[in-house]
N, C-alpha and C. Protein backbone atom coordinates (compact mmCIF):
# COMPACT_ATOMS: atom_id res chain seq x y z
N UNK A 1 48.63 -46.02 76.73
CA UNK A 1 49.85 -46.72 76.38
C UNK A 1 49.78 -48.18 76.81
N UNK A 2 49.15 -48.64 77.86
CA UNK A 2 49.05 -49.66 78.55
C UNK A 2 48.41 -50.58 77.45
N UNK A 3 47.23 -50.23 77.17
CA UNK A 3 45.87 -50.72 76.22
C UNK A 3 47.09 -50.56 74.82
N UNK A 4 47.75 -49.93 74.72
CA UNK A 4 48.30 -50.64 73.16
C UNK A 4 49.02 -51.95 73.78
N UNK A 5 50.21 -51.48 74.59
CA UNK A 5 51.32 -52.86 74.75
C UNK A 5 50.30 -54.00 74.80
N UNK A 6 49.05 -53.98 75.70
CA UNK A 6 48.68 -55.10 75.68
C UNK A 6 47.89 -55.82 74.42
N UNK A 7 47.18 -54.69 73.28
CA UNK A 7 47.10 -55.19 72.16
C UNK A 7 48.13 -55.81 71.42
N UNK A 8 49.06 -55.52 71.25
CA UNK A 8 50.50 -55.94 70.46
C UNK A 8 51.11 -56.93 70.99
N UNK A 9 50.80 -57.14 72.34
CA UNK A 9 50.84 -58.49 72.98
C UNK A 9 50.19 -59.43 72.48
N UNK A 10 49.28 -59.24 72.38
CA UNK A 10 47.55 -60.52 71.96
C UNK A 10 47.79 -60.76 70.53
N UNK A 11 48.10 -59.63 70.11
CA UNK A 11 48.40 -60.03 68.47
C UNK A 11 49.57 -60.71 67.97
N UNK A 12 50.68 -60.58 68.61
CA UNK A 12 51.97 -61.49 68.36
C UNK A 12 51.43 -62.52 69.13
N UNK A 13 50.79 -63.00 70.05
CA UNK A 13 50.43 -64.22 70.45
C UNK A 13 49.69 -64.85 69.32
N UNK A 14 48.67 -63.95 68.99
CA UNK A 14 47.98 -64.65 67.71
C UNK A 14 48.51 -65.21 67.15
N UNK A 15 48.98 -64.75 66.11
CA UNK A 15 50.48 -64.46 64.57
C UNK A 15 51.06 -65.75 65.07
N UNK A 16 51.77 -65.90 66.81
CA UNK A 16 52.84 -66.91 66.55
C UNK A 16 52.48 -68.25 66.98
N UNK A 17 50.80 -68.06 67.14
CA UNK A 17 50.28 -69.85 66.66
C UNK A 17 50.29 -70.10 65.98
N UNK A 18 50.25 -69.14 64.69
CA UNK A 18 50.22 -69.86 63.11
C UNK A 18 51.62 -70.63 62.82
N UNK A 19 51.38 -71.93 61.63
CA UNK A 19 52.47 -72.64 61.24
C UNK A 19 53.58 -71.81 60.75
N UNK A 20 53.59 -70.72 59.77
CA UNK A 20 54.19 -70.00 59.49
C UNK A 20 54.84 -69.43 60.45
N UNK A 21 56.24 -69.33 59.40
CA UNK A 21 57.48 -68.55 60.14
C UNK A 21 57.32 -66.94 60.21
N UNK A 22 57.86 -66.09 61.00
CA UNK A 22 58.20 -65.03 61.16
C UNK A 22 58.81 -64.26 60.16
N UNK A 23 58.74 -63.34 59.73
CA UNK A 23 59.81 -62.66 58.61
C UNK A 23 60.40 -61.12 59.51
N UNK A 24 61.65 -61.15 59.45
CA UNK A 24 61.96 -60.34 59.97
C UNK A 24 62.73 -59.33 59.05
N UNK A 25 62.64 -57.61 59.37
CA UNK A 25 62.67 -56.66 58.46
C UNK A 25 63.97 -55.63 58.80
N UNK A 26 64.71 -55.37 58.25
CA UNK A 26 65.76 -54.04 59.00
C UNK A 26 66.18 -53.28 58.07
N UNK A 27 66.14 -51.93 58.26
CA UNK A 27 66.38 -51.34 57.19
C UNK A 27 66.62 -49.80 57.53
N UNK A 28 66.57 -49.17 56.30
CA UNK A 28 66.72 -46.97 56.73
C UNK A 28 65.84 -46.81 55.10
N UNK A 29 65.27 -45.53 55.60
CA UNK A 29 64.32 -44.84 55.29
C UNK A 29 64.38 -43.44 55.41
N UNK A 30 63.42 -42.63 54.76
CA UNK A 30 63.18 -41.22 55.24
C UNK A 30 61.96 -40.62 55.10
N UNK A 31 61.83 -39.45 55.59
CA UNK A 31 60.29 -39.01 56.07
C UNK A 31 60.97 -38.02 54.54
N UNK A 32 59.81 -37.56 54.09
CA UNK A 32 60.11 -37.03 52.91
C UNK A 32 59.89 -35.52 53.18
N UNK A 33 58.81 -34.95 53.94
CA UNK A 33 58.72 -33.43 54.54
C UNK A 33 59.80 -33.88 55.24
N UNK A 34 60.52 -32.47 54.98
CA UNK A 34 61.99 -32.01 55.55
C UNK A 34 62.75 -32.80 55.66
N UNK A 35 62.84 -34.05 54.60
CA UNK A 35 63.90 -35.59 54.08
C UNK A 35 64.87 -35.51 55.29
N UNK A 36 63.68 -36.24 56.62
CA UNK A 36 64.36 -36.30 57.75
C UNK A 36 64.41 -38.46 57.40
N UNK A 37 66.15 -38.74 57.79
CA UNK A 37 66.45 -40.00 57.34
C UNK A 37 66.86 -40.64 59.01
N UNK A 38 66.70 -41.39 58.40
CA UNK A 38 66.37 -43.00 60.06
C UNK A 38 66.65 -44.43 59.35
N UNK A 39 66.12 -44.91 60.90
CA UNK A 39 66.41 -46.16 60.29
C UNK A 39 64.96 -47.24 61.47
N UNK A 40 65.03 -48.25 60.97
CA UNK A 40 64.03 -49.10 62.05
C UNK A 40 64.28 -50.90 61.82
N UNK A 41 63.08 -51.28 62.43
CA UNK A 41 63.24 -53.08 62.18
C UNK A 41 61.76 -53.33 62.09
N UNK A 42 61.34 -54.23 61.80
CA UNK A 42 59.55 -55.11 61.75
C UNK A 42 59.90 -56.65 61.89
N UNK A 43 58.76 -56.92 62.22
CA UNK A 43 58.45 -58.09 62.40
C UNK A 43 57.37 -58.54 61.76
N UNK A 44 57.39 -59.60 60.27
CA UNK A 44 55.96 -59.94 59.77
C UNK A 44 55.43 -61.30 60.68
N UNK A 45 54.31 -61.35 60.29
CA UNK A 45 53.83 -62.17 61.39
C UNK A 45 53.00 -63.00 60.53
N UNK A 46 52.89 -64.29 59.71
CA UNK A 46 52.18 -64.40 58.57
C UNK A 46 50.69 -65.37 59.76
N UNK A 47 49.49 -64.94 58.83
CA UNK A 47 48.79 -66.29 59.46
C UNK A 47 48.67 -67.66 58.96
N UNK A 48 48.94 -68.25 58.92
CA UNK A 48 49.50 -70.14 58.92
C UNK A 48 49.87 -69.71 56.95
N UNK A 49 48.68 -70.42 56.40
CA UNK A 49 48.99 -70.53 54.97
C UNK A 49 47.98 -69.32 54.51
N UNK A 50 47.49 -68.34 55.29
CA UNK A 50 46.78 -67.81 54.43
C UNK A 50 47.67 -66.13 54.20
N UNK A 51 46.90 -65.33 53.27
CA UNK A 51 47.57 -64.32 52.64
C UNK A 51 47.68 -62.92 53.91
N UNK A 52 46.94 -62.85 54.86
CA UNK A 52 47.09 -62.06 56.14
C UNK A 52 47.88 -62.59 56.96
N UNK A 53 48.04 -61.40 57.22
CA UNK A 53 49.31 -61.17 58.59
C UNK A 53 49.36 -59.85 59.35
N UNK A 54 50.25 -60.08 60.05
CA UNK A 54 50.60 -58.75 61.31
C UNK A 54 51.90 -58.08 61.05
N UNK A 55 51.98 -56.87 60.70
CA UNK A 55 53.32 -56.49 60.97
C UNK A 55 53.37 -55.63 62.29
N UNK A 56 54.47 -55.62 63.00
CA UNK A 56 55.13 -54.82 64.12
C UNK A 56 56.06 -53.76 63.23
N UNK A 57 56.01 -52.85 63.55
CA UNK A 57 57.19 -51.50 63.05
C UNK A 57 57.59 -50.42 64.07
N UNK A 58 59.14 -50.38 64.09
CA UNK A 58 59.43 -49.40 65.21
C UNK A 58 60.51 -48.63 64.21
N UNK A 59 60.68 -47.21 63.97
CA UNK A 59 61.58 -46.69 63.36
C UNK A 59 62.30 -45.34 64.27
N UNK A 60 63.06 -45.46 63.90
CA UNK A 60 64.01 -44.20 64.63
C UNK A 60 64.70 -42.86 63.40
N UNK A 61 63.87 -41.61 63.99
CA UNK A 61 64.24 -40.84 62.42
C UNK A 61 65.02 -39.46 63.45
N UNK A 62 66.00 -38.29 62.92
CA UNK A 62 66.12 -37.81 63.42
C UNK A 62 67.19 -36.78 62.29
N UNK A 63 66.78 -35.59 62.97
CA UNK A 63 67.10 -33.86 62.14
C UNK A 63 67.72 -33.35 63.04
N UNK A 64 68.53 -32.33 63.18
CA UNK A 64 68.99 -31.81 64.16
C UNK A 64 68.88 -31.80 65.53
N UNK A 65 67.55 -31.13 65.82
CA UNK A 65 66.92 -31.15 67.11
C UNK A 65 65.84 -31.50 67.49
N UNK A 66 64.81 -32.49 66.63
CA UNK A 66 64.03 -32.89 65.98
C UNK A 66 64.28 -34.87 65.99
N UNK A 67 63.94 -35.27 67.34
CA UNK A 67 63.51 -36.75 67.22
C UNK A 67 62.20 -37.37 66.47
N UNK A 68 61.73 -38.23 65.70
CA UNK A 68 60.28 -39.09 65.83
C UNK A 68 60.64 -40.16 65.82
N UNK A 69 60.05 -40.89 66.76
CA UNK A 69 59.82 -42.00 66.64
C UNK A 69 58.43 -42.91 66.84
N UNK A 70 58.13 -43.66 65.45
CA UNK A 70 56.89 -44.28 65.34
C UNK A 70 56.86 -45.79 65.80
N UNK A 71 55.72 -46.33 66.41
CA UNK A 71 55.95 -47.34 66.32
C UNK A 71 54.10 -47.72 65.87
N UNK A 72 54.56 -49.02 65.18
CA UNK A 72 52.90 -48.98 64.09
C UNK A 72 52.83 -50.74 64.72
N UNK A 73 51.49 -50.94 64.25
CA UNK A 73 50.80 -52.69 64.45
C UNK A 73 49.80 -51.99 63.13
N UNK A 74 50.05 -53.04 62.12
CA UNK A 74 49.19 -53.36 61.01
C UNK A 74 48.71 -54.34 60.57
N UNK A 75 47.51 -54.74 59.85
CA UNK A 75 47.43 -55.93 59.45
C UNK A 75 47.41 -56.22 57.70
N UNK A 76 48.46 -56.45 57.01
CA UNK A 76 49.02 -56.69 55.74
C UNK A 76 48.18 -58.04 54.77
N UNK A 77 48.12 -57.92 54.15
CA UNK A 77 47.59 -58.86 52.63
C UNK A 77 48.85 -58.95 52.04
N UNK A 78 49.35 -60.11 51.41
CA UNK A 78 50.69 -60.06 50.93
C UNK A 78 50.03 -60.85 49.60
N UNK A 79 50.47 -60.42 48.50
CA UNK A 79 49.94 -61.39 47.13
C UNK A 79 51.18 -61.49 46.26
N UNK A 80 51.79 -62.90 45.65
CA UNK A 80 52.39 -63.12 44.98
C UNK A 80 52.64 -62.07 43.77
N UNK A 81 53.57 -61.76 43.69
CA UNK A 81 53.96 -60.78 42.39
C UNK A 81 55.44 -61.54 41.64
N UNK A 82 55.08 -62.81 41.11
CA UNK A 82 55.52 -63.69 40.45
C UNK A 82 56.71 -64.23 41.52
N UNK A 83 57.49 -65.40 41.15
CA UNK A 83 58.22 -66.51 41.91
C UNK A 83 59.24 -65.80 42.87
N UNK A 84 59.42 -65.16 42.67
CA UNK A 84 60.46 -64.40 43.45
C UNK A 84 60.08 -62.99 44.34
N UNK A 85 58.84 -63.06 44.38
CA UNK A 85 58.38 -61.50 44.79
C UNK A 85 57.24 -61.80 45.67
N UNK A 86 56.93 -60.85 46.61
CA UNK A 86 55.33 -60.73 47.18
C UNK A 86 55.38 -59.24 47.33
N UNK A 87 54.53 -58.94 46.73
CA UNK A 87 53.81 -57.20 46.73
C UNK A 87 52.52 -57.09 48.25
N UNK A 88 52.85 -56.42 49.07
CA UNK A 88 52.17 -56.45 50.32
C UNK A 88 51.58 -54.86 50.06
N UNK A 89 50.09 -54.60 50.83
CA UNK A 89 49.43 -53.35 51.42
C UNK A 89 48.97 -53.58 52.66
N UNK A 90 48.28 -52.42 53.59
CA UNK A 90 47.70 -52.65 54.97
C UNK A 90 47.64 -51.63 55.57
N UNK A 91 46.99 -51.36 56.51
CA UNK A 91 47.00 -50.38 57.77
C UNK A 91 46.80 -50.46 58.74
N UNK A 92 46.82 -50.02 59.89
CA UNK A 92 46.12 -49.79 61.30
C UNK A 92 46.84 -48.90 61.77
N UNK A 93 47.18 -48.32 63.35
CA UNK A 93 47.39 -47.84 64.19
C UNK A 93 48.97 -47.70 64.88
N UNK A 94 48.92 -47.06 65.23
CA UNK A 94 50.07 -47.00 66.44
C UNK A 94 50.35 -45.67 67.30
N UNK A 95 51.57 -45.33 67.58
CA UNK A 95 52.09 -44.42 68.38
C UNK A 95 52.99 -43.31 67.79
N UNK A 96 53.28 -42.09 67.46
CA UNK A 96 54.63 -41.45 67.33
C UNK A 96 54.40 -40.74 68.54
N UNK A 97 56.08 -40.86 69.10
CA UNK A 97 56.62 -40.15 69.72
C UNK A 97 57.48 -38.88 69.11
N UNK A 98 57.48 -37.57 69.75
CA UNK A 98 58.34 -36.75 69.32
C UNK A 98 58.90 -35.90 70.37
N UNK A 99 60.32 -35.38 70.02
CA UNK A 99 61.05 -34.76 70.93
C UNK A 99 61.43 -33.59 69.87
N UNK A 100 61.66 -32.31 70.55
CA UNK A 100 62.50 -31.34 70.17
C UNK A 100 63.15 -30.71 71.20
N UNK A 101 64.76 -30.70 70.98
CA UNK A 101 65.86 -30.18 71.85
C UNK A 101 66.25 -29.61 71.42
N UNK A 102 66.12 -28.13 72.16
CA UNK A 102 67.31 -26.97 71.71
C UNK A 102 68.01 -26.41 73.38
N UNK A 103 69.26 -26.67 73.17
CA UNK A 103 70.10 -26.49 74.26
C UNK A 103 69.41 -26.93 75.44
N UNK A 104 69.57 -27.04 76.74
CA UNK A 104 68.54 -27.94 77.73
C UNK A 104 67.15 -28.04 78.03
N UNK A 105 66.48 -27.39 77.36
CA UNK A 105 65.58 -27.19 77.29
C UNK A 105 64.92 -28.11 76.04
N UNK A 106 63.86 -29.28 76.17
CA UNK A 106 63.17 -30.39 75.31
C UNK A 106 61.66 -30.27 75.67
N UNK A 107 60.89 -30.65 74.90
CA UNK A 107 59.68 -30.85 75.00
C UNK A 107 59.03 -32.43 73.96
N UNK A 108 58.36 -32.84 74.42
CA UNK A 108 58.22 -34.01 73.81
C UNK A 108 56.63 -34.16 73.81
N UNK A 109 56.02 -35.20 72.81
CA UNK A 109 54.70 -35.51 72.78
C UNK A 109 54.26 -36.82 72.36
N UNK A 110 53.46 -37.66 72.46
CA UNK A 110 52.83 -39.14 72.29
C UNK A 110 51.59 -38.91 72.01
N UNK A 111 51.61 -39.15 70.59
CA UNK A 111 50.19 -39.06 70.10
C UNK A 111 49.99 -40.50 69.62
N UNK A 112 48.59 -40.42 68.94
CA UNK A 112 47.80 -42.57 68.34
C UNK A 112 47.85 -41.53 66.72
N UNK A 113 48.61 -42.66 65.90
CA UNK A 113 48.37 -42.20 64.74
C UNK A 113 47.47 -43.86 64.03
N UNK A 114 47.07 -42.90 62.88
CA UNK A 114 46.75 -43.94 61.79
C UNK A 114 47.98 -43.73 60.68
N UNK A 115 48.04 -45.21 59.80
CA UNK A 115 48.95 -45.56 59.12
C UNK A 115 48.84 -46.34 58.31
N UNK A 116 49.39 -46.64 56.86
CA UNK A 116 49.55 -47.38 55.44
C UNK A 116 50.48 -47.43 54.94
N UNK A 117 50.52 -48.77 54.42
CA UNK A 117 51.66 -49.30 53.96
C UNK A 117 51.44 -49.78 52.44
N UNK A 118 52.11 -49.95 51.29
CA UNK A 118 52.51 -50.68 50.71
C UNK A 118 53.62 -50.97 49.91
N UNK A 119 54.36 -52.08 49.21
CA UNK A 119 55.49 -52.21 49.79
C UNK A 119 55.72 -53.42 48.71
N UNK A 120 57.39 -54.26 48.33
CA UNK A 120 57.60 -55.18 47.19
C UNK A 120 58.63 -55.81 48.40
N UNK A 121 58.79 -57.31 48.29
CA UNK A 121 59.90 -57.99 48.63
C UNK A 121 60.14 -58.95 47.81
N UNK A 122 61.24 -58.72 47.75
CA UNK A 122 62.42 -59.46 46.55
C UNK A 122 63.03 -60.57 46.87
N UNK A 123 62.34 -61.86 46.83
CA UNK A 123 63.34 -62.87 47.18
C UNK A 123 64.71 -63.47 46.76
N UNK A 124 66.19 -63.46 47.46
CA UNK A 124 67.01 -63.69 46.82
C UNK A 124 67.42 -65.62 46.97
N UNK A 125 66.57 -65.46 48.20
CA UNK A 125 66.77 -67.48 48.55
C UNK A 125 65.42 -67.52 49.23
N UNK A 126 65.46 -68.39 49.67
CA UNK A 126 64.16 -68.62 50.86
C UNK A 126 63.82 -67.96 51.61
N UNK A 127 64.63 -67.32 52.35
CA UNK A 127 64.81 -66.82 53.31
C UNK A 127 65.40 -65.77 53.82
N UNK A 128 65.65 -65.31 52.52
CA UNK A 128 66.24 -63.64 52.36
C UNK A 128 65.91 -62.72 51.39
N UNK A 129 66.04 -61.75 51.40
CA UNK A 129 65.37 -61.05 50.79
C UNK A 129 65.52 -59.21 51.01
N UNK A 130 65.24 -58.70 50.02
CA UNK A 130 65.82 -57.24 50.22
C UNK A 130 64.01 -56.74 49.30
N UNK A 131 63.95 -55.59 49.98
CA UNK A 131 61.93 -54.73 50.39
C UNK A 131 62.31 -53.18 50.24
N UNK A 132 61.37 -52.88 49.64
CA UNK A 132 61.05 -51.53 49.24
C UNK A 132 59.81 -51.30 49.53
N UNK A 133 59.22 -50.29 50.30
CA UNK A 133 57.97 -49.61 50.87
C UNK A 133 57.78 -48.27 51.36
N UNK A 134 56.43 -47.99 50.76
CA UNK A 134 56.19 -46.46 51.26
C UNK A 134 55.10 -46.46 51.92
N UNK A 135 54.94 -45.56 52.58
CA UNK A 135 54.13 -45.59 53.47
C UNK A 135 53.38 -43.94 53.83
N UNK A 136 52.12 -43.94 54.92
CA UNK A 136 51.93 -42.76 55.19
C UNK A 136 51.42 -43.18 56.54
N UNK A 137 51.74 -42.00 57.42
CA UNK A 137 51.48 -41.87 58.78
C UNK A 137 50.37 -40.03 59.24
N UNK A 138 49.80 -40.79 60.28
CA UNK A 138 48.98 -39.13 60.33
C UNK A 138 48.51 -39.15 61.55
N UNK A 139 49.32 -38.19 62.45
CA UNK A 139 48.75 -38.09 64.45
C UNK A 139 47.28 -37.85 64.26
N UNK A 140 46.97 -38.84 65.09
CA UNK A 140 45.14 -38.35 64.94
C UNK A 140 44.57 -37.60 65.96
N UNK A 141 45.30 -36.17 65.63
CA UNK A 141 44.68 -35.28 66.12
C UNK A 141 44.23 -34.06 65.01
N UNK A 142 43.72 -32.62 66.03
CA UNK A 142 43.09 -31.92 65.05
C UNK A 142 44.22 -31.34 64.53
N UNK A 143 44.67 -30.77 62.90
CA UNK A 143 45.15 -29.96 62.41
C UNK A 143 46.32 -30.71 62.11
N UNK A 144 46.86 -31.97 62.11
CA UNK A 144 47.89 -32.87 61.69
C UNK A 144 47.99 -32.96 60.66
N UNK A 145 49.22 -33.46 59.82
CA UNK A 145 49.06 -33.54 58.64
C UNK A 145 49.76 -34.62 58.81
N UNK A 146 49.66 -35.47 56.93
CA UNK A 146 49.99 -36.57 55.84
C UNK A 146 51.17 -36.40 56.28
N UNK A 147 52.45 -37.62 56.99
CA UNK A 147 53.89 -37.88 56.82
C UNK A 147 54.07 -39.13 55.34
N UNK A 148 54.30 -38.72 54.57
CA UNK A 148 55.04 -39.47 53.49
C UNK A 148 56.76 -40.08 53.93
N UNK A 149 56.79 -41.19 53.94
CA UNK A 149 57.93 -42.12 53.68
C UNK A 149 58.33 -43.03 52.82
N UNK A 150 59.40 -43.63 52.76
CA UNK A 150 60.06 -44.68 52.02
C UNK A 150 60.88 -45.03 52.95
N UNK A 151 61.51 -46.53 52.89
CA UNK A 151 62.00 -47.32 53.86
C UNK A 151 62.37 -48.35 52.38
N UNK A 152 63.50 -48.85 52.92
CA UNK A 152 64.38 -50.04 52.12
C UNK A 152 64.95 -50.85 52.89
N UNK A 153 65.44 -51.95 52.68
CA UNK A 153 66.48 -52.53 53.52
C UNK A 153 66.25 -54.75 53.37
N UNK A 154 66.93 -55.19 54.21
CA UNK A 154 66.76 -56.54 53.92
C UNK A 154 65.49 -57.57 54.60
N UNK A 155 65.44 -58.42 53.85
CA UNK A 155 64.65 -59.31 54.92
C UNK A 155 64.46 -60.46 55.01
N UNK A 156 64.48 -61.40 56.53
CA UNK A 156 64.78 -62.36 56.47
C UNK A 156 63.92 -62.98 57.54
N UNK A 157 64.21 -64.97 57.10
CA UNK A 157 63.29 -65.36 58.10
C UNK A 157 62.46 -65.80 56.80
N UNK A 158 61.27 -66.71 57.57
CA UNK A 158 60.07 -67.42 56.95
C UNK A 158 60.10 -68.00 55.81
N UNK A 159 61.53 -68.88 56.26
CA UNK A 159 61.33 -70.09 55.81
C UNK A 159 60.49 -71.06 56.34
N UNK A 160 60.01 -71.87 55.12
CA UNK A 160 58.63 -72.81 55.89
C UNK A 160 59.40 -74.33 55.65
């Protein structure tokens, strides 16, 4: 756990030498096995003028008795999809956490998953903007399986 925070450290240090602004993400989503619905925030991280960047992602999803929560570091390609749009893909790593509570009794687990993204943002001004993305997540351990999502919501920030 240590060795991630401090990667995700080094990498937003990176990201926020570049000239480029920050884009910031908030939104709700759902895991599509057992259309468990949440919500989360990101942080894009562009590098100066070029088409890479960093995203940060932390989401909060939750079913009855049944918490996850992921948190991802990716590194994104974003390519113009005409004047008003950028169509983004990417992957890397992160964390889910999970809890299950039934009456006082919880058990919880922290696994390193791998993760992919791709994804449309819709510019409505400079600096705002409303994103659609799906994604897949997978604990990298033995016998895990494919989490399928979708996530929507606004986004703002990075104006230059």
């Amino acid at each position: 756990m240590k060795k991630f925070v401090l990667l995700v450290a080094i990498l937003i240090g990176m990201a926020t030498a570049a000239d480029a602004q920050p884009v910031f993400r908030v939104g709700g989503g759902l895991i599509f096995d057992g259309t468990v619905y949440g919500g989360g925030a990101a942080v894009d991280l562009p590098m100066s003028d070029k088409p890479f960047g960093i995203t940060v992602q932390g989401e909060y999803y939750k079913k009855s008795a049944v918490t996850t929560v992921p948190v991802r570091v990716m590194a994104i390609y974003r390519a113009p999809a005409g004047e008003q749009a950028d169509f983004y893909f990417g992957g890397g790593s992160g964390l889910i956490y999970s809890k299950v509570s039934i009456g006082a009794a919880s058990a919880s687990t922290t696994k390193a998953l791998g993760t992919g993204v791709a994804g449309i943002n819709f510019k409505a001004s400079e600096s705002f903007g409303i994103f659609g993305e799906v994604g897949i997540d997978r604990a990298l351990t033995s016998g895990a399986k494919n989490n399928f999502g979708a996530r929507v919501g606004i986004s703002f920030g990075g104006a230059e």
